[in-house]
Protein backbone atom coordinates (compact mmCIF):
# COMPACT_ATOMS: atom_id res chain seq x y z
CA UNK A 1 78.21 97.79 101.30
CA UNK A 2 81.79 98.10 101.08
CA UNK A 3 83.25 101.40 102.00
CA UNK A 4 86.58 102.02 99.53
CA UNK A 5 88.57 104.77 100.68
CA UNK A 6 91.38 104.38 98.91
CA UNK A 7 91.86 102.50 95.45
CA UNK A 8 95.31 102.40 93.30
CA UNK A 9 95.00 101.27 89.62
CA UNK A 10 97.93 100.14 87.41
CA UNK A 11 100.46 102.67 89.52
CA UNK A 12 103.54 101.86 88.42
CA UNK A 13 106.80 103.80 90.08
CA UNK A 14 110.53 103.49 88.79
CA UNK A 15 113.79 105.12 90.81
CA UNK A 16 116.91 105.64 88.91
CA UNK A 17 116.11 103.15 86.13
CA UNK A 18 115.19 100.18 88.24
CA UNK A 19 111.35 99.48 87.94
CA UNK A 20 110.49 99.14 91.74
CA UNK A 21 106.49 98.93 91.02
CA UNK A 22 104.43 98.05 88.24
CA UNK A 23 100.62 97.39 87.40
CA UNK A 24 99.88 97.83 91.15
CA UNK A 25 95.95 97.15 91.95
CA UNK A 26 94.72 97.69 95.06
CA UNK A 27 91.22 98.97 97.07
CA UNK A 28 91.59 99.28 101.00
CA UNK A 29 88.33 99.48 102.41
CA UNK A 30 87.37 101.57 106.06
CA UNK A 31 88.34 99.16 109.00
CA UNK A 32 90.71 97.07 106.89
CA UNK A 33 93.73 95.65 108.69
CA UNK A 34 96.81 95.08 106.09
CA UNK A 35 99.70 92.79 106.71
CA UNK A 36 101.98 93.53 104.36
CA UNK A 37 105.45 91.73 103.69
CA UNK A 38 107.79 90.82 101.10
CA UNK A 39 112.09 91.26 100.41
CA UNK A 40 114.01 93.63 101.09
CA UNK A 41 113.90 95.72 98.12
CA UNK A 42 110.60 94.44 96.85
CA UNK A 43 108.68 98.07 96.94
CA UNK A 44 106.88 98.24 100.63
CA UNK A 45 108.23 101.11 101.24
CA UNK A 46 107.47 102.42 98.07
CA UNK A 47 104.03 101.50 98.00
CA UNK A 48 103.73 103.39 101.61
CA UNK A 49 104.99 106.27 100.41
CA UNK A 50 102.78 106.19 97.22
CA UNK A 51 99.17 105.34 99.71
CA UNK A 52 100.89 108.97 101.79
CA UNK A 53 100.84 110.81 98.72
CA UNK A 54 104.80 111.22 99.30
CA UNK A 55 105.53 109.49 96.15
CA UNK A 56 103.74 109.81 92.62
CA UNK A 57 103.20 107.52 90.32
CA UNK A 58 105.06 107.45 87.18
CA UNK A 59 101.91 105.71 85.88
CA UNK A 60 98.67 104.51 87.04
CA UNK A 61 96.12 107.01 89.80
CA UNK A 62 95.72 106.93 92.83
CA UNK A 63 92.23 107.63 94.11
CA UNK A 64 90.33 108.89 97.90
CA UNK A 65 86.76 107.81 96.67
CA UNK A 66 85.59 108.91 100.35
CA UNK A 67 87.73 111.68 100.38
CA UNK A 68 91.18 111.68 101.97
CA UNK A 69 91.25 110.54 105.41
CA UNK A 70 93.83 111.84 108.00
CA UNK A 71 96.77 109.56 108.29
CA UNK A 72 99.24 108.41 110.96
CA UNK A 73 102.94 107.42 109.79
CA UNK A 74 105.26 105.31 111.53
CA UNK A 75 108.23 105.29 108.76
CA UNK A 76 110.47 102.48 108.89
CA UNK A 77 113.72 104.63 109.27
CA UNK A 78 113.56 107.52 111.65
CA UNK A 79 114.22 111.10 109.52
CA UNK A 80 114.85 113.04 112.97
CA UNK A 81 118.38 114.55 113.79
CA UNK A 82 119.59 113.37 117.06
CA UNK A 83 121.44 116.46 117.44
CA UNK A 84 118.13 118.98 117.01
CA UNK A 85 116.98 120.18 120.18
CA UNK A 86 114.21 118.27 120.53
CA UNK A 87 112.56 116.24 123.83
CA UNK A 88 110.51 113.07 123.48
CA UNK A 89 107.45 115.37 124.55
CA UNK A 90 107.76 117.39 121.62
CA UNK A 91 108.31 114.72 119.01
CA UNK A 92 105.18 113.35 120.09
CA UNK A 93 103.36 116.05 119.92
CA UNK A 94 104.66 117.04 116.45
CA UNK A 95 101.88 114.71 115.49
CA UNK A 96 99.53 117.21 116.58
CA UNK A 97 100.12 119.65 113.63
CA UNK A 98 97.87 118.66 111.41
CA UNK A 99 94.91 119.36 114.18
CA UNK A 100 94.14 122.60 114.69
CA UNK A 101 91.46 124.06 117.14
CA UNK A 102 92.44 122.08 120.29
CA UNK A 103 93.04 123.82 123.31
CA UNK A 104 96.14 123.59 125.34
CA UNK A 105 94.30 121.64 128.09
CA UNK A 106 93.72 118.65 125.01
CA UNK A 107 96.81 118.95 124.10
CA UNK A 108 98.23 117.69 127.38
CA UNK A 109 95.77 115.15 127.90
CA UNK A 110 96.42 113.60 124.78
CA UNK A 111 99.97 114.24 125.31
CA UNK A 112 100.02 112.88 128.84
CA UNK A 113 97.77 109.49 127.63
CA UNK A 114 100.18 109.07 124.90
CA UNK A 115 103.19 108.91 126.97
CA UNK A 116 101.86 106.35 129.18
CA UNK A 117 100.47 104.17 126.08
CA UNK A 118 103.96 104.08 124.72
CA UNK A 119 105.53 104.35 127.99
CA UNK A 120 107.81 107.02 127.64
CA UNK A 121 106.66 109.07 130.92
CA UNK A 122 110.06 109.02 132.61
CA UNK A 123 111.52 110.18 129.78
CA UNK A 124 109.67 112.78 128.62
CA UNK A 125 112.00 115.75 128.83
CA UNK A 126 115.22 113.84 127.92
CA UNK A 127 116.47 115.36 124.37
CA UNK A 128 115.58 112.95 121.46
CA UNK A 129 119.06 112.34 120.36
CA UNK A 130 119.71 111.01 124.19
CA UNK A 131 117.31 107.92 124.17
CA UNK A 132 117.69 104.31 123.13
CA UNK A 133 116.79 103.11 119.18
CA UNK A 134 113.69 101.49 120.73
CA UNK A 135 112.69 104.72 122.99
CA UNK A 136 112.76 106.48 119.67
CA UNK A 137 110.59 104.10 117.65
CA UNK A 138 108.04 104.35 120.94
CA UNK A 139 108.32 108.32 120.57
CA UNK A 140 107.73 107.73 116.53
CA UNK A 141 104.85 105.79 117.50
CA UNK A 142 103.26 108.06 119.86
CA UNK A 143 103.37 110.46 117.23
CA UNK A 144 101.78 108.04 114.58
CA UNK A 145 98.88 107.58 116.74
CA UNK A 146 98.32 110.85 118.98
CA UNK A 147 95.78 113.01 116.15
CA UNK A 148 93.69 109.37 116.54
CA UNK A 149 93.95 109.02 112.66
CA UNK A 150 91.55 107.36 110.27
CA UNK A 151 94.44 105.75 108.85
CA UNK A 152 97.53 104.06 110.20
CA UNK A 153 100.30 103.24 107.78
CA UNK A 154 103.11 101.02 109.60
CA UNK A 155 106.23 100.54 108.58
CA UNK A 156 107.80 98.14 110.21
CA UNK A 157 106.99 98.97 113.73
CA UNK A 158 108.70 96.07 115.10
CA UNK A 159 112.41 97.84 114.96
CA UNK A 160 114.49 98.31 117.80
CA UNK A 161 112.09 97.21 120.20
CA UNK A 162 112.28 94.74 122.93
CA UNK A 163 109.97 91.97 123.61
CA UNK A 164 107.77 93.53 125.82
CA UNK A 165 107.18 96.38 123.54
CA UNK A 166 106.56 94.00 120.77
CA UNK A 167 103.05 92.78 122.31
CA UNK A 168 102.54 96.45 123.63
CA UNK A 169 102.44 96.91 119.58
CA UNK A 170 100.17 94.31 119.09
CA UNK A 171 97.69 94.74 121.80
CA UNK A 172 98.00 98.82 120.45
CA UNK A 173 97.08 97.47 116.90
CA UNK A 174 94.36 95.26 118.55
CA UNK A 175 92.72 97.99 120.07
CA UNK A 176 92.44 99.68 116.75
CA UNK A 177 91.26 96.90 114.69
CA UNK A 178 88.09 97.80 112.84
CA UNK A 179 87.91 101.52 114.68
CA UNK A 180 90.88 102.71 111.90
CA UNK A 181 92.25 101.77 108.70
CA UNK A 182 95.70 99.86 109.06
CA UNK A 183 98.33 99.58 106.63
CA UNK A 184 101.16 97.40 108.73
CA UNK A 185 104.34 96.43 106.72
CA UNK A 186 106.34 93.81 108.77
CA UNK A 187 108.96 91.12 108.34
CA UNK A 188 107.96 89.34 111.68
CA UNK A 189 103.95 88.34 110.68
CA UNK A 190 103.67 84.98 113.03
CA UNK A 191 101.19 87.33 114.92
CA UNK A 192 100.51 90.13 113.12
CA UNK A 193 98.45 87.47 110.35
CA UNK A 194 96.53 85.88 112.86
CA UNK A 195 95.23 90.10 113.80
CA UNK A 196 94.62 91.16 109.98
CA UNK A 197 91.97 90.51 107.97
CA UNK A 198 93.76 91.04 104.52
CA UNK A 199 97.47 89.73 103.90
CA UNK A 200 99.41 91.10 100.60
CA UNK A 201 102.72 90.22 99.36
CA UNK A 202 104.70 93.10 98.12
CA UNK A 203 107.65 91.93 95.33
CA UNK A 204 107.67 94.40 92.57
CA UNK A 205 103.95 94.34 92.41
CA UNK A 206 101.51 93.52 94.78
CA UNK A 207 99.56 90.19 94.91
CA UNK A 208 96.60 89.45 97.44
CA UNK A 209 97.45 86.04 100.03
CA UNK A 210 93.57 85.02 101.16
CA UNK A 211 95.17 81.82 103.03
CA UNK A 212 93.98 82.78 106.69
CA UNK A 213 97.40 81.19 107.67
CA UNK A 214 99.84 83.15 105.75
CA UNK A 215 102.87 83.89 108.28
CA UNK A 216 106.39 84.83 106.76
CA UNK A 217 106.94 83.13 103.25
CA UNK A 218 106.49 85.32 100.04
CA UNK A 219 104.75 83.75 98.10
CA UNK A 220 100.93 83.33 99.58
CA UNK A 221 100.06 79.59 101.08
CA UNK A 222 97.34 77.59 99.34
CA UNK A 223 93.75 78.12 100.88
């Protein structure tokens, strides 16, 4: 049986006058893997901030049927001040917040697995505001994925990084398939497709692609 945990019906969102979403139905079931794409401007964002709970709906609900899960957020511009005093450790482990009851000695080890997952050892205690655009999205990553979430949402994790990092991303995603719920908004879906299992096209509302072979275009391939 199909485990929904999160379902939006007819959520419709508007900013400044523009309509951005409208009549927006979707159910994300436990384990899914979501490739999302679309323009620039066509709501992605949007919609990921609506799925956080960041944004509400002007219309339309937005329902946890199996209650809300704990989520991971990779957001597709970085909101951190590269003048606050701030190391790569700790914006990692700002990810750790939201789970209390862990001793210092789990905190370290998740810390200290995390850093070598994302490769950011070396840099560790270099000031956040000091490191490369692609350092940064590793640290934002790190952070994403250190509570182990039930729920990724992705937003286009591909910026800034190099090629290497790319596959680190996907074999990272890989890894996760099936064991956490992944919501992964990208431009660059040649390989990201071939990973999910679900493929939706984001342009003002959201329409379902079930071609297997669906890659970049926006509108979804014929089956």
């Amino acid at each position: 049986m199909t485990d929904t945990v999160l379902r939006l019906s007819g959520v419709a969102v508007g900013w400044d006058g523009r309509q951005v979403l409208s009549d927006v139905n979707l159910g994300v079931n436990r384990g899914d893997l979501i490739a999302i794409t679309g323009p620039n401007g066509g709501g992605k964002t949007t919609l990921m901030r609506v799925v956080l709970g960041l944004v509400r709906p002007d219309s339309g609900t937005v329902e946890h049927p199996s209650g809300r899960l704990t989520i991971g957020y990779l957001p597709q511009k970085n909101q951190i001040d590269s003048r606050f005093p701030v190391t790569v450790d700790e914006v990692i482990a700002q990810g750790l917040l939201s789970t209390p009851g862990l001793s210092r000695s789990d905190v370290s080890d998740r810390l200290d697995a995390m850093l070598d997952l994302v490769e950011l050892r070396a840099h560790r205690d270099k000031a956040i505001g000091t490191v490369s655009g692609g350092q940064l999205q590793r640290a934002l990553l790190g952070r994403a994925l250190i509570a182990r979430p039930e729920m990724l949402v992705l937003d286009e994790p591909l910026s800034y990084l190099d090629k290497h990092f790319e596959q680190r991303v996907y074999d990272i995603v890989g890894d996760l398939r099936g064991k956490a719920t992944i919501l992964l908004v990208s431009h660059e879906m040649t390989t990201i497709a071939a990973m999910a299992n679900r493929h939706l096209i984001v342009n003002g509302t959201v329409s379902e692609c079930h071609a297997h072979h669906h890659a970049v275009h926006y509108d979804c391939d014929p089956c």
